[in-house]
Protein backbone atom coordinates (compact mmCIF):
# COMPACT_ATOMS: atom_id res chain seq x y z
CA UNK A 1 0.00 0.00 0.00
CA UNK A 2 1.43 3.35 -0.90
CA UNK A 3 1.50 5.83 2.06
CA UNK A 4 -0.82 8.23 -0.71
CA UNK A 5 -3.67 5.88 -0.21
CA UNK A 6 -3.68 6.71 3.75
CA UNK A 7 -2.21 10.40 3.73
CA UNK A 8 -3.30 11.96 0.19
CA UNK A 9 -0.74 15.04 0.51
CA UNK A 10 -1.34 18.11 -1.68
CA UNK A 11 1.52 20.95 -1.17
CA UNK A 12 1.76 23.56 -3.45
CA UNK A 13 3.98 26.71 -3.33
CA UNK A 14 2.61 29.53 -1.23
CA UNK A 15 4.69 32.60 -2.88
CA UNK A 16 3.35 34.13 -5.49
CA UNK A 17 5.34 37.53 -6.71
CA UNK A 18 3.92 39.55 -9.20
CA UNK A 19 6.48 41.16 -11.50
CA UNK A 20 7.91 44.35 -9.35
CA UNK A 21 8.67 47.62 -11.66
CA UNK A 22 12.57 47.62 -11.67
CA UNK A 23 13.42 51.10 -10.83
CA UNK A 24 17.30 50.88 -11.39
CA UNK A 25 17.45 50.10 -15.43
CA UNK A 26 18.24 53.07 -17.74
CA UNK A 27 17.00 52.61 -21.19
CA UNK A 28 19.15 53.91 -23.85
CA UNK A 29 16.45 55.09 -27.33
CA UNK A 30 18.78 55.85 -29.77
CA UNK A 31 18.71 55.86 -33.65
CA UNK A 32 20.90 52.92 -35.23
CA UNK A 33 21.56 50.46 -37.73
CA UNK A 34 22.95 48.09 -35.43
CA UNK A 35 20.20 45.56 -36.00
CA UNK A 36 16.58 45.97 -37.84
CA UNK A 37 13.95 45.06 -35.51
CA UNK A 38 12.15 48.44 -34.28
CA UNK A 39 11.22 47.53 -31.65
CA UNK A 40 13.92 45.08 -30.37
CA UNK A 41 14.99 45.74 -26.88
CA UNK A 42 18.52 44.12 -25.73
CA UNK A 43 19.56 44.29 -22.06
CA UNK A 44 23.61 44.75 -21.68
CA UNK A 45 24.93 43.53 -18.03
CA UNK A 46 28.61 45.00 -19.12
CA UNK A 47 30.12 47.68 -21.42
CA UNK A 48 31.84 44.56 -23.40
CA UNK A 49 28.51 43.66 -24.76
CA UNK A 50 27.96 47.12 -25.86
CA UNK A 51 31.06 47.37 -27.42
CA UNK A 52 30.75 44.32 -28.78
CA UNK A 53 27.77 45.51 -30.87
CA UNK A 54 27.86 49.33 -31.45
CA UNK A 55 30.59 51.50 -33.23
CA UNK A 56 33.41 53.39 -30.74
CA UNK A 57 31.88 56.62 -32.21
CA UNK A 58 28.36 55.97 -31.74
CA UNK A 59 25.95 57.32 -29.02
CA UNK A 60 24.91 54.57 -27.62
CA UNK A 61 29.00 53.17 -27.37
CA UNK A 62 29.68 56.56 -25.56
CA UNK A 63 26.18 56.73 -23.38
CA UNK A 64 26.93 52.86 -22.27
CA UNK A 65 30.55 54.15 -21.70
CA UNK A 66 29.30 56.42 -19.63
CA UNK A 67 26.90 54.45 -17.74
CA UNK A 68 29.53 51.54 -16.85
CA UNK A 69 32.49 53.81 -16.08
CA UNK A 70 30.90 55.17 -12.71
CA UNK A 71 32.12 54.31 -9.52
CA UNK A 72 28.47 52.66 -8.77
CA UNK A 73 26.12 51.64 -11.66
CA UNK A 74 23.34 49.82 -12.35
CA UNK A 75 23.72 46.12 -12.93
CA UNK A 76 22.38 46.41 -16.58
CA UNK A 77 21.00 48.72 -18.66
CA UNK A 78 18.46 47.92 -22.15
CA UNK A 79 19.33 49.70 -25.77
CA UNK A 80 16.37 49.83 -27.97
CA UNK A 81 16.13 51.11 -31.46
CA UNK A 82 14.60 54.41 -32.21
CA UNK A 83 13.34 53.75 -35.93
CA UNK A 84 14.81 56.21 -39.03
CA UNK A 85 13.60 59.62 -38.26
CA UNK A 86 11.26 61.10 -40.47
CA UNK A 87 13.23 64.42 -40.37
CA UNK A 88 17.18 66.02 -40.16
CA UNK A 89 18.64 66.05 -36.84
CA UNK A 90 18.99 70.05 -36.42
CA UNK A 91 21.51 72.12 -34.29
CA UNK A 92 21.90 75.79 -34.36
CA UNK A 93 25.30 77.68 -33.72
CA UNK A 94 24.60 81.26 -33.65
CA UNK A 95 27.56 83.21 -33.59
CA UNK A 96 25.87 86.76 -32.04
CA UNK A 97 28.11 86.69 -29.47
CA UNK A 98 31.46 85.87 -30.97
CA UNK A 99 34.41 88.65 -30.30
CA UNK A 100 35.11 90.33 -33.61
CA UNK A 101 38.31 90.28 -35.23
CA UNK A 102 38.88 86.61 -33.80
CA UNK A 103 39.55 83.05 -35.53
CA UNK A 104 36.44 80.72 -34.92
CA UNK A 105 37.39 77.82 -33.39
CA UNK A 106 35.90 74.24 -32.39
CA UNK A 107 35.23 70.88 -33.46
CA UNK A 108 33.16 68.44 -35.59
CA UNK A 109 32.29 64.82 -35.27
CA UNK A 110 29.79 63.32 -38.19
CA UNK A 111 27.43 61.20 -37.83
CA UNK A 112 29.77 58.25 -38.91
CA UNK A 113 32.31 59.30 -36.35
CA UNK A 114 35.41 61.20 -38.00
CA UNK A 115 36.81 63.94 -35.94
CA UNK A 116 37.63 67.19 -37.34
CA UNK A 117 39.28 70.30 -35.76
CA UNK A 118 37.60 74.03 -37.44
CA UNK A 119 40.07 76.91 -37.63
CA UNK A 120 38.96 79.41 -39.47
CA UNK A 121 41.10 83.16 -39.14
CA UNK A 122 38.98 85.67 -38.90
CA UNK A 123 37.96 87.79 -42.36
CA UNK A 124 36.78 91.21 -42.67
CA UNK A 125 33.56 90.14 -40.76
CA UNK A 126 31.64 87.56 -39.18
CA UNK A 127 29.64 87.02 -42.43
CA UNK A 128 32.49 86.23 -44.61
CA UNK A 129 34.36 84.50 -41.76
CA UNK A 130 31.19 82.58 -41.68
CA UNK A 131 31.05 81.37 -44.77
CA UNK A 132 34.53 79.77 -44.64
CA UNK A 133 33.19 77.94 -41.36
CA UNK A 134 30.49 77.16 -43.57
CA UNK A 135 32.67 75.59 -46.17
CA UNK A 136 35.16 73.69 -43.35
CA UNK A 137 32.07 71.92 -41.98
CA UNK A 138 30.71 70.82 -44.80
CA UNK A 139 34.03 68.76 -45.47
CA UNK A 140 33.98 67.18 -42.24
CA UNK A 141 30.23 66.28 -42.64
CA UNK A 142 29.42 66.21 -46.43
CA UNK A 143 27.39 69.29 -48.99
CA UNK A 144 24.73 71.00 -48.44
CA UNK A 145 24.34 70.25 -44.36
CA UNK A 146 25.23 73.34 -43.40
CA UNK A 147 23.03 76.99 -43.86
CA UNK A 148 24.14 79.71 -42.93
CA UNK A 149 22.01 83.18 -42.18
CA UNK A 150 24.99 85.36 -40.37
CA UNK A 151 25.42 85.40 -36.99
CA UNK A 152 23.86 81.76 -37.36
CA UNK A 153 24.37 78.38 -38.79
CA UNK A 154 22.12 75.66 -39.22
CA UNK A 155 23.37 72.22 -39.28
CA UNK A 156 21.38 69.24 -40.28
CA UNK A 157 22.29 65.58 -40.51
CA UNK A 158 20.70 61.88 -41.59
CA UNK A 159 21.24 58.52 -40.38
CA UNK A 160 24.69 57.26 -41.25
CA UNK A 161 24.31 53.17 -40.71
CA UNK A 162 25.27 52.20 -38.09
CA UNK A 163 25.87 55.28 -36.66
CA UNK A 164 22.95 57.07 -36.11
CA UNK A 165 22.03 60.52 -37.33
CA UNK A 166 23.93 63.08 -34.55
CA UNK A 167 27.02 65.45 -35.80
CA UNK A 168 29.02 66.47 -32.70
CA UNK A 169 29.46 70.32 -32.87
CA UNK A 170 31.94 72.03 -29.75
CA UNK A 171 32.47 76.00 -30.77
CA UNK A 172 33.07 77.65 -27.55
CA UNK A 173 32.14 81.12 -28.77
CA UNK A 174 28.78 79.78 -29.99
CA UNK A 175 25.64 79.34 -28.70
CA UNK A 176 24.88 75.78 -29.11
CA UNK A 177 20.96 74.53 -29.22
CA UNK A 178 18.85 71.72 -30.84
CA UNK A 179 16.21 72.11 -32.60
CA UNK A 180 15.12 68.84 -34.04
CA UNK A 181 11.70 68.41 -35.09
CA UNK A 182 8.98 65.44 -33.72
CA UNK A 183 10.85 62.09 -34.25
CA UNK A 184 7.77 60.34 -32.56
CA UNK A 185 9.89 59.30 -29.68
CA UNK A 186 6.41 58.83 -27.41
CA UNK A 187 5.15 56.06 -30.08
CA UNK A 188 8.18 54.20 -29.81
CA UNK A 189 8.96 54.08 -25.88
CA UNK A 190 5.03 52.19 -26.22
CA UNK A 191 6.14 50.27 -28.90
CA UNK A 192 9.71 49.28 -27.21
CA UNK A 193 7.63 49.11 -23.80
CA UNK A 194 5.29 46.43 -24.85
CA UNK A 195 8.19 44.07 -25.79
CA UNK A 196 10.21 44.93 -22.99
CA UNK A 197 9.16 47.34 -19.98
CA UNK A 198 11.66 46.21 -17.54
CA UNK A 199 12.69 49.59 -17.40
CA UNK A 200 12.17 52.93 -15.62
CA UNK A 201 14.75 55.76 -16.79
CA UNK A 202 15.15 57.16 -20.31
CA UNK A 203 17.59 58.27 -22.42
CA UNK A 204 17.41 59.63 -25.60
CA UNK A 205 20.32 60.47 -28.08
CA UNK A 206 17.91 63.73 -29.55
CA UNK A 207 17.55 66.31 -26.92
CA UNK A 208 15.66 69.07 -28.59
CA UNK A 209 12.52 70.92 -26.91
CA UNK A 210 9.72 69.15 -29.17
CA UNK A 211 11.22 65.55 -28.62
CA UNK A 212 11.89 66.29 -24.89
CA UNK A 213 7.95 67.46 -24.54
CA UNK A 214 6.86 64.28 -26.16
CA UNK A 215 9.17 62.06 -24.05
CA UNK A 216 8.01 64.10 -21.36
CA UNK A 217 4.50 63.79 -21.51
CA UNK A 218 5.05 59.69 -22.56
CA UNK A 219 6.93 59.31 -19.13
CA UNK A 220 4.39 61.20 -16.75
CA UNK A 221 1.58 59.12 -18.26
CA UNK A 222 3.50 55.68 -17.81
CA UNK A 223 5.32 56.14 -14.77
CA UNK A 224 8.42 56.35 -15.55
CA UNK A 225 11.49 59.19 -15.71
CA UNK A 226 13.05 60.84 -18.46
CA UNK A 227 16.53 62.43 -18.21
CA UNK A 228 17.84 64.86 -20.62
CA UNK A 229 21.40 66.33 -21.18
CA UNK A 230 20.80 69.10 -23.77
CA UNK A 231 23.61 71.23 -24.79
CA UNK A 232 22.97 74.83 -24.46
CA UNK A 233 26.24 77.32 -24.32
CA UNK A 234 23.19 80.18 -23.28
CA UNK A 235 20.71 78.97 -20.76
CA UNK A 236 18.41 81.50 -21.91
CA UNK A 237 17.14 79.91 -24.70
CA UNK A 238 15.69 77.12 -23.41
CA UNK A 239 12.24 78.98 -22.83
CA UNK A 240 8.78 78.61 -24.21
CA UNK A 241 9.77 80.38 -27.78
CA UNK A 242 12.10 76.90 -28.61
CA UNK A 243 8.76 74.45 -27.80
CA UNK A 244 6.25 74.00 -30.76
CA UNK A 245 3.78 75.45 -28.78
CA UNK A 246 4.07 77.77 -25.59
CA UNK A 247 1.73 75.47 -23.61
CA UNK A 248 4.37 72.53 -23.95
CA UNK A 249 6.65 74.56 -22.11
CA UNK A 250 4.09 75.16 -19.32
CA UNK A 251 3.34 71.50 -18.99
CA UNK A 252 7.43 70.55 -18.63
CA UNK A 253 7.71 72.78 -15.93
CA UNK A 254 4.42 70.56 -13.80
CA UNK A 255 5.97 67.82 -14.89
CA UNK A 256 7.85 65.45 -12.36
CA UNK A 257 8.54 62.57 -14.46
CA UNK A 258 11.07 64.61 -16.91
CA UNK A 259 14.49 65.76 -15.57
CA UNK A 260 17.56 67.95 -17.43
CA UNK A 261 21.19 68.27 -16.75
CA UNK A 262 22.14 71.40 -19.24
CA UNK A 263 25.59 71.40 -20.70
CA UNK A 264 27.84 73.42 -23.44
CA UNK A 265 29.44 69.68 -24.53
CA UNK A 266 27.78 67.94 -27.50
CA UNK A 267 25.48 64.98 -27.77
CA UNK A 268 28.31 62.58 -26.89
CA UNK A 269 29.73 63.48 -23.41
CA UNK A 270 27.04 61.63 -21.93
CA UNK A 271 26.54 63.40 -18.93
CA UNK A 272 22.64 62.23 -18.20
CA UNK A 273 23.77 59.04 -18.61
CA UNK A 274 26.33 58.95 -16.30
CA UNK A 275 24.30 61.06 -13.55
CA UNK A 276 21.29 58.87 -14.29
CA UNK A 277 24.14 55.54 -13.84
CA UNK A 278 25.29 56.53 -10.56
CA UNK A 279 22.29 57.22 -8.54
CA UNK A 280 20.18 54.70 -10.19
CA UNK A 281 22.70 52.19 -8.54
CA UNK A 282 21.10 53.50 -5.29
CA UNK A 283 17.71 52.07 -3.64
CA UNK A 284 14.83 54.69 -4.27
CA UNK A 285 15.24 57.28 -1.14
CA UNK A 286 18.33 56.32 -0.08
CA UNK A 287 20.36 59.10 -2.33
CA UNK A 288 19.53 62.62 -3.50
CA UNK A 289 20.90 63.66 -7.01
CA UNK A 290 22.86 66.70 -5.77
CA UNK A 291 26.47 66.71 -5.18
CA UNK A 292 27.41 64.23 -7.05
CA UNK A 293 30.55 63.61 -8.88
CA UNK A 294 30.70 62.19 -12.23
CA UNK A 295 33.24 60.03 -13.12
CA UNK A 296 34.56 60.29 -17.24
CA UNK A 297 32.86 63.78 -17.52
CA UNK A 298 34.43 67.32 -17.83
CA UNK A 299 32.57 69.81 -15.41
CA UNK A 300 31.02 73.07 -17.14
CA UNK A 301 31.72 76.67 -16.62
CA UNK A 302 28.97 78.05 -16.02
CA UNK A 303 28.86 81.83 -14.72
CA UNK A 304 26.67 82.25 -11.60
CA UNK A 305 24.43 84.17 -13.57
CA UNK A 306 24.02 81.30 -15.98
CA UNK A 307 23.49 78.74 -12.74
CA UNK A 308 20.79 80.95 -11.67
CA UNK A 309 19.33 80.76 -15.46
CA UNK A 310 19.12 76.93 -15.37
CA UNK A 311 17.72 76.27 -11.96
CA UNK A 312 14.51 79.15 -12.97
CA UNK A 313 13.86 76.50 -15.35
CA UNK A 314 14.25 73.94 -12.97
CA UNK A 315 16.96 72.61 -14.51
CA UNK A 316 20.47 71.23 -13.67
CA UNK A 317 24.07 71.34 -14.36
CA UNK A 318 27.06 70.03 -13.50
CA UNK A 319 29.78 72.74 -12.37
CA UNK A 320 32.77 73.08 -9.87
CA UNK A 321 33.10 74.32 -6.58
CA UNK A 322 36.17 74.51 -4.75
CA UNK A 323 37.20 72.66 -7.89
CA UNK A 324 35.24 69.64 -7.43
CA UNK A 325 32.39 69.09 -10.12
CA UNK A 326 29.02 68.53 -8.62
CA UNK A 327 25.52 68.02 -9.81
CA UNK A 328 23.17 70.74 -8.57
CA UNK A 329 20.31 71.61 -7.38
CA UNK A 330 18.72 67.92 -7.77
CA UNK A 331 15.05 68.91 -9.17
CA UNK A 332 12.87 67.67 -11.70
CA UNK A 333 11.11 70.40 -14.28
CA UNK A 334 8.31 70.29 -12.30
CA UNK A 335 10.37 71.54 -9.07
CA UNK A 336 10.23 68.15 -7.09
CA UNK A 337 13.71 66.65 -5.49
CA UNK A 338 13.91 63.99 -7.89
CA UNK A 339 14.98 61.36 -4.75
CA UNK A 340 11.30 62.44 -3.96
CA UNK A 341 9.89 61.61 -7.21
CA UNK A 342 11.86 57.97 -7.57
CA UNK A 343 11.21 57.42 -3.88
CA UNK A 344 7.50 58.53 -3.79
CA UNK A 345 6.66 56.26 -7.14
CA UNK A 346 8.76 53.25 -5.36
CA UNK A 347 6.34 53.65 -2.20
CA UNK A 348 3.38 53.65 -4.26
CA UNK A 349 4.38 50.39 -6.64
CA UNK A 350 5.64 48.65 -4.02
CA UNK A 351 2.40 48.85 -2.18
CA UNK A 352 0.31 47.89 -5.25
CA UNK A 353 2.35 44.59 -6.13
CA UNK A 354 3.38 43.29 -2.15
CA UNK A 355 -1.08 43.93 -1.60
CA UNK A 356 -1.64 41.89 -4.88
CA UNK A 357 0.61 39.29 -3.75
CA UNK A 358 -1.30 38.88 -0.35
CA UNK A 359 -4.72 38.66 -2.57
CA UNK A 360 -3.49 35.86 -5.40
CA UNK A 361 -1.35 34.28 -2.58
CA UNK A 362 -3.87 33.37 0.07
CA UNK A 363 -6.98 31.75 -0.93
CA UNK A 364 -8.91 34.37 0.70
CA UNK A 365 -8.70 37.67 2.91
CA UNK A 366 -11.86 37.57 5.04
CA UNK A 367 -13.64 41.04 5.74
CA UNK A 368 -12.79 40.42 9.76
CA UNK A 369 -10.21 42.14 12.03
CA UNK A 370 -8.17 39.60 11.51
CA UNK A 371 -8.11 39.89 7.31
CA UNK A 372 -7.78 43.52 7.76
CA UNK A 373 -4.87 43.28 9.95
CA UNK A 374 -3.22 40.96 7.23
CA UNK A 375 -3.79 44.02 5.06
CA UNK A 376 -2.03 46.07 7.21
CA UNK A 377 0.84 43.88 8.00
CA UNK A 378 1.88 44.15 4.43
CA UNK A 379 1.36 47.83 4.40
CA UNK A 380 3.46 47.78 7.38
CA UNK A 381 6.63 45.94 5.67
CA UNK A 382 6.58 48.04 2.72
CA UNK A 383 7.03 51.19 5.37
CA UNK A 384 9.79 49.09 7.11
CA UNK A 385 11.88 48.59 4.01
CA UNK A 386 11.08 52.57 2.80
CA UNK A 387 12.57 53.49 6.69
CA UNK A 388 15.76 51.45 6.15
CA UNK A 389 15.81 53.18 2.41
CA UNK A 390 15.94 56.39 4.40
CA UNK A 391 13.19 57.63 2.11
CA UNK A 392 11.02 58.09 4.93
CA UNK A 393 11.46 58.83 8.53
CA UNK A 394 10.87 57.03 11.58
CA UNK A 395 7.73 57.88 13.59
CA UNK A 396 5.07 56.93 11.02
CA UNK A 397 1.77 55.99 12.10
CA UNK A 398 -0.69 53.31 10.33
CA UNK A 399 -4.44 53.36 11.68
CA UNK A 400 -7.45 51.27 10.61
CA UNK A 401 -11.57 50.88 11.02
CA UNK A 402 -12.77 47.63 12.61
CA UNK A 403 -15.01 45.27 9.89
CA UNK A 404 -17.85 46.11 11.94
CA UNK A 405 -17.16 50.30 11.37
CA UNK A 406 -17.65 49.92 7.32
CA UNK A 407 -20.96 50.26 5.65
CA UNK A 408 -22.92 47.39 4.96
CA UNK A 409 -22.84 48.62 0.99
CA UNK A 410 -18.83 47.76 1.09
CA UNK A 411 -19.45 44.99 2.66
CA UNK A 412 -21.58 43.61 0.20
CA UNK A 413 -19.18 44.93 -2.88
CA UNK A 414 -15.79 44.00 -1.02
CA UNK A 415 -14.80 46.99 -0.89
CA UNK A 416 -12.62 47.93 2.55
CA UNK A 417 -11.71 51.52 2.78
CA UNK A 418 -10.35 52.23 6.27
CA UNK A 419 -6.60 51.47 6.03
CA UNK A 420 -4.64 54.86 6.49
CA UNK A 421 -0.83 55.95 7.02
CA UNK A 422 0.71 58.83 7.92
CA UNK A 423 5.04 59.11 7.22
CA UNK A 424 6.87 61.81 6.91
CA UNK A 425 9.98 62.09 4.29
CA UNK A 426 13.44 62.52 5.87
CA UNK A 427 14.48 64.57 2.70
CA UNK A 428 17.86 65.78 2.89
CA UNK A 429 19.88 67.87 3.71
CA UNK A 430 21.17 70.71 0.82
CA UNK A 431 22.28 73.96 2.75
CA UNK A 432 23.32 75.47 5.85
CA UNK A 433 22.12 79.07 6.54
CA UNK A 434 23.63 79.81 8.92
CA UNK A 435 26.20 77.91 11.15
CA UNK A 436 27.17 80.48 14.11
CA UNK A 437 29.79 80.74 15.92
CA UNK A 438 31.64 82.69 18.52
CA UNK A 439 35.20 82.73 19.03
CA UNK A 440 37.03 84.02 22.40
CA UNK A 441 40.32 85.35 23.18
């Protein structure tokens, strides 16, 4: 007789985890040739694979470089493929501001990655000494990319397989912008996000006010955080005049879910990429994004005045002080601490997937004390773990209605309403104003 017939033992496993939104995985959307698939999404756990696949001159070799040279990282990050753009990647150097009488100077990369140094001597005037720039860029970068309407010249560039579409422009005496046009960026994160979502920041190799608003708006609606590093040598001109429409400026500035780290470097310094790298290899809450040193990338010299420019538009940069390079001030465009914004959307998914969990888990949560209290016991981890994240502080307070204190309507619908919890954050700590002291002979 087998011991089955007198014992008939039934065991089956008693965790159940619902998929739990990863949020330390950049995603690099880039435009590339490297393979076809549009929407293919390939997850890298070293720079090696990166290298492996992608050109040493292309944006998402230098962005990965970036990512996996910090001190901390994440332990992967995901490359998608942003599909041919429908338009010329644009960038504007207007030379208002450029002292007459001296040689322009900078650099070009191309889209296909060749390096060329611009020196042109100065020439009667910055129209005919702009021409000759003219002419010098468009042998580094091939005919016709270049236009030029003196003080400024427009630059536009296509996909180069397997490149991507970006020229690298550095003129120091120039003020550097983008002005790309819609490259649909919003319908493919949903298109990459349905094959893969693993995911929660995102990078993007065009950083130009239209493609930022759509990325933007794509990011607040699906929970997760964009972070932009686009070059501008004169703050000022990020304002509403540079978005399609002066109501998609508006909505950046209430928006949370998009952060920007400005800088006068081109599109391949990689700056978000390694900010976004180093604190995404923190737990959310447990780091804020200010003061922080970025290892691989040059600090900017920004004037004071110019600091003050970026952070109106809640923007960041990274500068020196005392001559250590720091990120500052830490703030999303809609004027949140961004360790509030990770931290606050950790508390809240965390919550929805450990209470889910508890429901497909146990066979049933009765509507007694004693199922409510099982309610709050998981409420109560999830606090725990966001204390020893530091995200909140200690002292918080859950409180609850009996079963017999809810309406006899919820009752009948399942519905139990009376679970509340008060925290506070333990934020951080940015300035001092003042420290006193007194000193005595």
């Amino acid at each position: 007789m087998a011991l089955s017939e007198i014992v008939n033992l039934q065991i089956q496993a008693g965790t159940v985890s619902p998929a739990r939104r990863g949020f330390g995985t950049p995603f690099l959307l880039m435009s590339h040739d490297v393979w076809s698939g549009a929407t293919q999404v390939r997850t890298y756990t070293s720079f090696a694979g990166v290298a492996a696949d992608f050109p040493t001159t292309s944006l998402p070799y230098l962005h990965a470089q970036a990512i996996f040279g910090q001190a901390r990282r994440p332990r992967s990050i995901k490359i998608g493929r942003l599909p041919a753009p429908g338009s010329s990647h644009v960038q504007i150097l207007d030379f208002t501001n450029h002292p007459t009488g001296e040689a322009i100077v900078g650099s070009v990369i191309s889209a296909a990655g060749v390096a060329t140094a611009i020196n042109v001597a100065w020439n009667t005037n910055i129209a005919t000494t702009l021409a000759a720039v003219d002419t010098a860029i468009e042998a580094a970068i091939g005919a016709g990319k270049v236009a030029t309407a003196s003080p400024v010249l427009t630059i536009t560039s296509t996909l180069i397989a397997p490149h991507g579409p970006i020229v690298r422009l550095d003129f120091p005496t120039a003020r550097a912008r983008e002005t790309t046009a819609d490259w649909d960026v919003d319908d493919a994160l949903a298109a990459h996000a349905l094959v893969d979502g693993d995911w929660y920041g995102v990078i993007l190799d065009t950083n130009s006010p239209k493609n930022i608003d759509k990325a933007a708006r794509w990011c607040l609606a699906n929970q997760r955080l964009l972070v932009v590093g686009p070059q501008y040598t004169d703050p000022t001109q990020f304002a509403s005049g540079e978005f399609t429409a002066g109501g998609d400026f508006t909505a950046l500035q209430a928006n949370n879910s998009a952060v920007g780290i400005f800088t006068k470097s081109s599109r391949g310094s990689g700056i978000e990429s390694a900010w976004t790298s180093l604190l995404f290899s923190y737990q959310p809450g447990q780091a804020t994004w200010a003061y922080k040193r970025l290892s691989g990338v040059g600090a900017d010299t920004y004037s004071a005045t110019e600091r003050t420019q970026i952070e109106a538009v809640h923007a960041n940069h990274y500068t020196s002080e005392a001559a250590i390079g720091i990120t500052r001030p830490g703030k999303a465009f809609g004027g949140e601490w961004i360790d509030v914004v990770i931290g606050l959307a950790w508390l809240e998914a965390r919550l929805q997937e450990d209470i889910f969990a508890l429901f497909v888990t146990e066979p049933k949560i009765p509507y007694t004390d004693e199922g409510i209290a099982q309610i709050e016991s998981t409420v109560r981890g999830v606090l725990r773990q966001a204390e020893r994240n530091k995200l909140i502080d200690a002292g918080w307070t859950i409180t609850k209605l009996a079963a017999a204190d809810q309406t006899t309507g919820d009752r009948a619908a399942r519905i139990y309403g009376g679970l509340e919890f008060v925290v506070r954050l333990s934020g951080a700590i940015h300035f001092l104003d003042p420290i006193t002291g007194t000193v005595t002979a």
